[in-house]
Protein backbone atom coordinates (compact mmCIF):
# COMPACT_ATOMS: atom_id res chain seq x y z
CA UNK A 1 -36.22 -0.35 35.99
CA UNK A 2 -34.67 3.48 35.21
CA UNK A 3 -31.57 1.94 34.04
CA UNK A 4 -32.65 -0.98 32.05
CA UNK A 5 -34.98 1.95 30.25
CA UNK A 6 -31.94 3.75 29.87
CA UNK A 7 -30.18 1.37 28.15
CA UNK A 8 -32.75 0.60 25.99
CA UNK A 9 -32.74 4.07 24.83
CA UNK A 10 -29.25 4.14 24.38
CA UNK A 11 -28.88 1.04 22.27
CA UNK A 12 -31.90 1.78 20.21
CA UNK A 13 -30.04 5.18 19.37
CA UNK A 14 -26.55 3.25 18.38
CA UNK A 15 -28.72 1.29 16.22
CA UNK A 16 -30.64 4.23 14.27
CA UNK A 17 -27.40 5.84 14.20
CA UNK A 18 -25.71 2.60 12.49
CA UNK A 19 -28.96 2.56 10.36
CA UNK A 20 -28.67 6.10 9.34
CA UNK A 21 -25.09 6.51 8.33
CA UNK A 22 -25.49 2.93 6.15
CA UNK A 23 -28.59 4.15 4.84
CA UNK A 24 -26.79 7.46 3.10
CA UNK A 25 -24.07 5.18 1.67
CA UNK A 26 -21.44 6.35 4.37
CA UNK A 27 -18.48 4.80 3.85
CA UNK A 28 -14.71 4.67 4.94
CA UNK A 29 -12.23 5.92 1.88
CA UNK A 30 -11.24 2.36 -0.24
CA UNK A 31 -12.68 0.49 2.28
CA UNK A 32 -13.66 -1.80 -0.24
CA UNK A 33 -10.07 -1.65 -2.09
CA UNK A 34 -11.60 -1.62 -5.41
CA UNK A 35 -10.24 1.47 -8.00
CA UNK A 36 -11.50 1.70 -11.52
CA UNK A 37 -8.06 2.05 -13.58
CA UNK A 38 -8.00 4.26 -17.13
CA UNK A 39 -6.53 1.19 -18.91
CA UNK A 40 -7.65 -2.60 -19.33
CA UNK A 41 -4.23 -3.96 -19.37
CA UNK A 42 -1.44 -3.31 -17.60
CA UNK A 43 2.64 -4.82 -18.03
CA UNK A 44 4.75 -4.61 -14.78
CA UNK A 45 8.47 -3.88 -14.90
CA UNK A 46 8.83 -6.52 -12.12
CA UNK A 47 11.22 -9.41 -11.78
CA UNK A 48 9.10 -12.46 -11.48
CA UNK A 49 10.26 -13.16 -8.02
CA UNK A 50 9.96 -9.80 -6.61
CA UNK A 51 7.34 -9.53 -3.46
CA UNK A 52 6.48 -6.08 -4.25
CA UNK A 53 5.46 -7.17 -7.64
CA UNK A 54 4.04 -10.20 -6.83
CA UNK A 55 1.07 -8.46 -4.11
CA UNK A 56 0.87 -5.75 -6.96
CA UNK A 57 0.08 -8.29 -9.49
CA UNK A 58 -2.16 -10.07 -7.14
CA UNK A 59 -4.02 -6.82 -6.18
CA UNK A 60 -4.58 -5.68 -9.73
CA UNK A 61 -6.10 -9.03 -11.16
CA UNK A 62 -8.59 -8.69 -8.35
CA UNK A 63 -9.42 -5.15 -9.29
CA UNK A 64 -12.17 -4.42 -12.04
CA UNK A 65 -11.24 -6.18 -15.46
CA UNK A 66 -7.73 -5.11 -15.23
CA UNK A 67 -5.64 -7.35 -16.96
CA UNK A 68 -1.92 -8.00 -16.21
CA UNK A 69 0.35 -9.56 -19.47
CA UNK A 70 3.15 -10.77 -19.10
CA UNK A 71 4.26 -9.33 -23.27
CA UNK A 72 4.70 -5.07 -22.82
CA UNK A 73 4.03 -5.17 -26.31
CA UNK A 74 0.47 -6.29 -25.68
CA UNK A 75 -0.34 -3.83 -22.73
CA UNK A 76 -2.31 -0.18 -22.60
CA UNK A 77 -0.10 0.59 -19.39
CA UNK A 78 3.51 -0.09 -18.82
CA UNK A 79 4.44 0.34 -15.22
CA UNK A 80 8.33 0.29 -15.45
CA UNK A 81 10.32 0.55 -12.21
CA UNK A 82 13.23 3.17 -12.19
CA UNK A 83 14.54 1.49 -8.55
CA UNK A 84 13.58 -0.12 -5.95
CA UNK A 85 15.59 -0.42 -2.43
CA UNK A 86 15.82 -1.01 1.13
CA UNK A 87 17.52 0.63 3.55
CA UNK A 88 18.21 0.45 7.45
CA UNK A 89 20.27 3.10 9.19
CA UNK A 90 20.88 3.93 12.43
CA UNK A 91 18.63 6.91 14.20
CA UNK A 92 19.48 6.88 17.82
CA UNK A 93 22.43 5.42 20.17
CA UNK A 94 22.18 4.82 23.63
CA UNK A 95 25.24 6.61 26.09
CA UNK A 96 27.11 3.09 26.13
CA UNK A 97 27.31 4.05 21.72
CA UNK A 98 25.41 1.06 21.00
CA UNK A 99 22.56 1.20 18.61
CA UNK A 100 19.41 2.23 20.38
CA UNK A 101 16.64 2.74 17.15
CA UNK A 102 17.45 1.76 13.49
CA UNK A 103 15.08 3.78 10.38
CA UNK A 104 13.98 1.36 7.83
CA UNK A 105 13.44 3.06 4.34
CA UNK A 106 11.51 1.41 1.38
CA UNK A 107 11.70 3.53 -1.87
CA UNK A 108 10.19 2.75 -5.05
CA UNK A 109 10.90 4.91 -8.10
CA UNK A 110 8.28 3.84 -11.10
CA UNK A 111 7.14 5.83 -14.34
CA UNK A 112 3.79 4.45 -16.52
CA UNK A 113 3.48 4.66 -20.11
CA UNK A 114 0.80 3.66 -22.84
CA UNK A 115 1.11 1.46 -25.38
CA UNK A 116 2.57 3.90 -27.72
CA UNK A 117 5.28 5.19 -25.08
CA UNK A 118 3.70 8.66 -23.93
CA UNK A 119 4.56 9.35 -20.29
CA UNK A 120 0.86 8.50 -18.40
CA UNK A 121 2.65 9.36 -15.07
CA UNK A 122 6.34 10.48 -14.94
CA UNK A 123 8.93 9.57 -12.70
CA UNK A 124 7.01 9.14 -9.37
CA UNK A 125 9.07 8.60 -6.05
CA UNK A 126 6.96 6.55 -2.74
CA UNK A 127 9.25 6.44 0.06
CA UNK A 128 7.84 5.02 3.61
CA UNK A 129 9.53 5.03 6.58
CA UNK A 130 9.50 3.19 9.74
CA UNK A 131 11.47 3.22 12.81
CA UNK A 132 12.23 0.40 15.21
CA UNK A 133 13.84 -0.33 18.65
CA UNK A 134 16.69 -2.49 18.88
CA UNK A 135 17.86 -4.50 22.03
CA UNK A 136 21.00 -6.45 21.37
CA UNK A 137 19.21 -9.19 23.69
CA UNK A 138 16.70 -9.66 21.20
CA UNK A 139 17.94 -9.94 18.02
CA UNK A 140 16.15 -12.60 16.50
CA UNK A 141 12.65 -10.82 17.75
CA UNK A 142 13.82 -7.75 16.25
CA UNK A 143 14.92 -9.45 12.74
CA UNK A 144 11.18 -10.59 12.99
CA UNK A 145 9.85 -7.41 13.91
CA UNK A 146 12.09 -5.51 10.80
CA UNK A 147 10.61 -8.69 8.05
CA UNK A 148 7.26 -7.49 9.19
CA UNK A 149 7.53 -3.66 8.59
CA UNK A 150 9.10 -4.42 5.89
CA UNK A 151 5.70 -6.72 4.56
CA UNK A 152 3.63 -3.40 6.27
CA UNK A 153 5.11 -1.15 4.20
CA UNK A 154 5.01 -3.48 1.21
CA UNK A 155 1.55 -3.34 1.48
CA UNK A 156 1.24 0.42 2.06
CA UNK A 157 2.89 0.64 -1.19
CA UNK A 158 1.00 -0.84 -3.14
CA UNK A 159 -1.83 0.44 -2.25
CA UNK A 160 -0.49 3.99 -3.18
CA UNK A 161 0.64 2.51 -6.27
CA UNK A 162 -2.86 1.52 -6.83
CA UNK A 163 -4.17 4.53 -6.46
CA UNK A 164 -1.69 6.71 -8.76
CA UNK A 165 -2.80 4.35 -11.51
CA UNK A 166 -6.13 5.17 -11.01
CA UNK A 167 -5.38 8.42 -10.62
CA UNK A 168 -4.33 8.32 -14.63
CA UNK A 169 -6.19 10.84 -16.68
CA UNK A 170 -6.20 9.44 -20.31
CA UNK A 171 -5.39 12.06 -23.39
């Protein structure tokens, strides 16, 4: 009878608790992945097959009336991309000199502009890193395991691309 009381207790307080912190409009930082942009239109400096650009474009259109054209001529913002690459290089061996641990780099290198070609943001460098085991044994695993940190870190991107632009203080 003690312990079912206890419980009781206990799970009554997780709930006021859960209550409470709703109630004062806690929340975890873009939780909800919405950011208000400076700008109502937006061109990216893209290629049309690019998956980077592609999940950007997607992300924006579902942000708050942000709209992405396809004609710079037409847009506020002009996100134009400096470079963009990939790298893998080798971080560890093992004693036989075989490769033990590659480092995966994605950089991005993108400046944004208004309509009128004033620098918004300048030059603005985003490079993620990720490192990953290798075992000659399992190379087609590991080619599976690199296309998905790869994706991760696509995503991570854009999400800090996301909020740099709304990061934008208009003049």
């Amino acid at each position: 009878m003690n312990t079912r009381r206890s419980s009781l207790l206990r799970a009554g307080a997780t709930l006021m608790l859960a209550l409470a912190l709703t109630a004062c409009g806690f929340q975890l930082r873009g939780a909800n992945g919405q950011y208000h942009m400076p700008f109502q239109s937006i061109y990216l400096g893209f290629s049309d097959t690019s998956p980077l650009g592609i999940e950007l474009r997607r992300n924006l259109r579902g942000a708050d009336a942000v709209v992405v054209v396809t004609d710079a001529a037409k847009a506020e913002a002009k996100l134009d991309v400096v470079t963009e690459t990939r790298a893998k290089t080798i971080l560890s061996l093992n004693s036989q000199g075989r490769v033990r641990e590659y480092l995966l780099t994605y950089t991005l290198v993108f400046r944004v502009r208004d309509a009128k070609d004033a620098e918004l943001l300048p030059n603005t460098e985003i490079s993620l890193k990720r490192s990953i085991a290798f075992n000659e044994n399992q190379t087609l695993a590991k080619e599976s395991e690199e296309a998905l940190l790869y994706r991760d870190m696509q995503s991570d991107l854009v999400q800090q691309i996301l909020r740099r632009l709304a990061a934008i203080k208009r003049v």
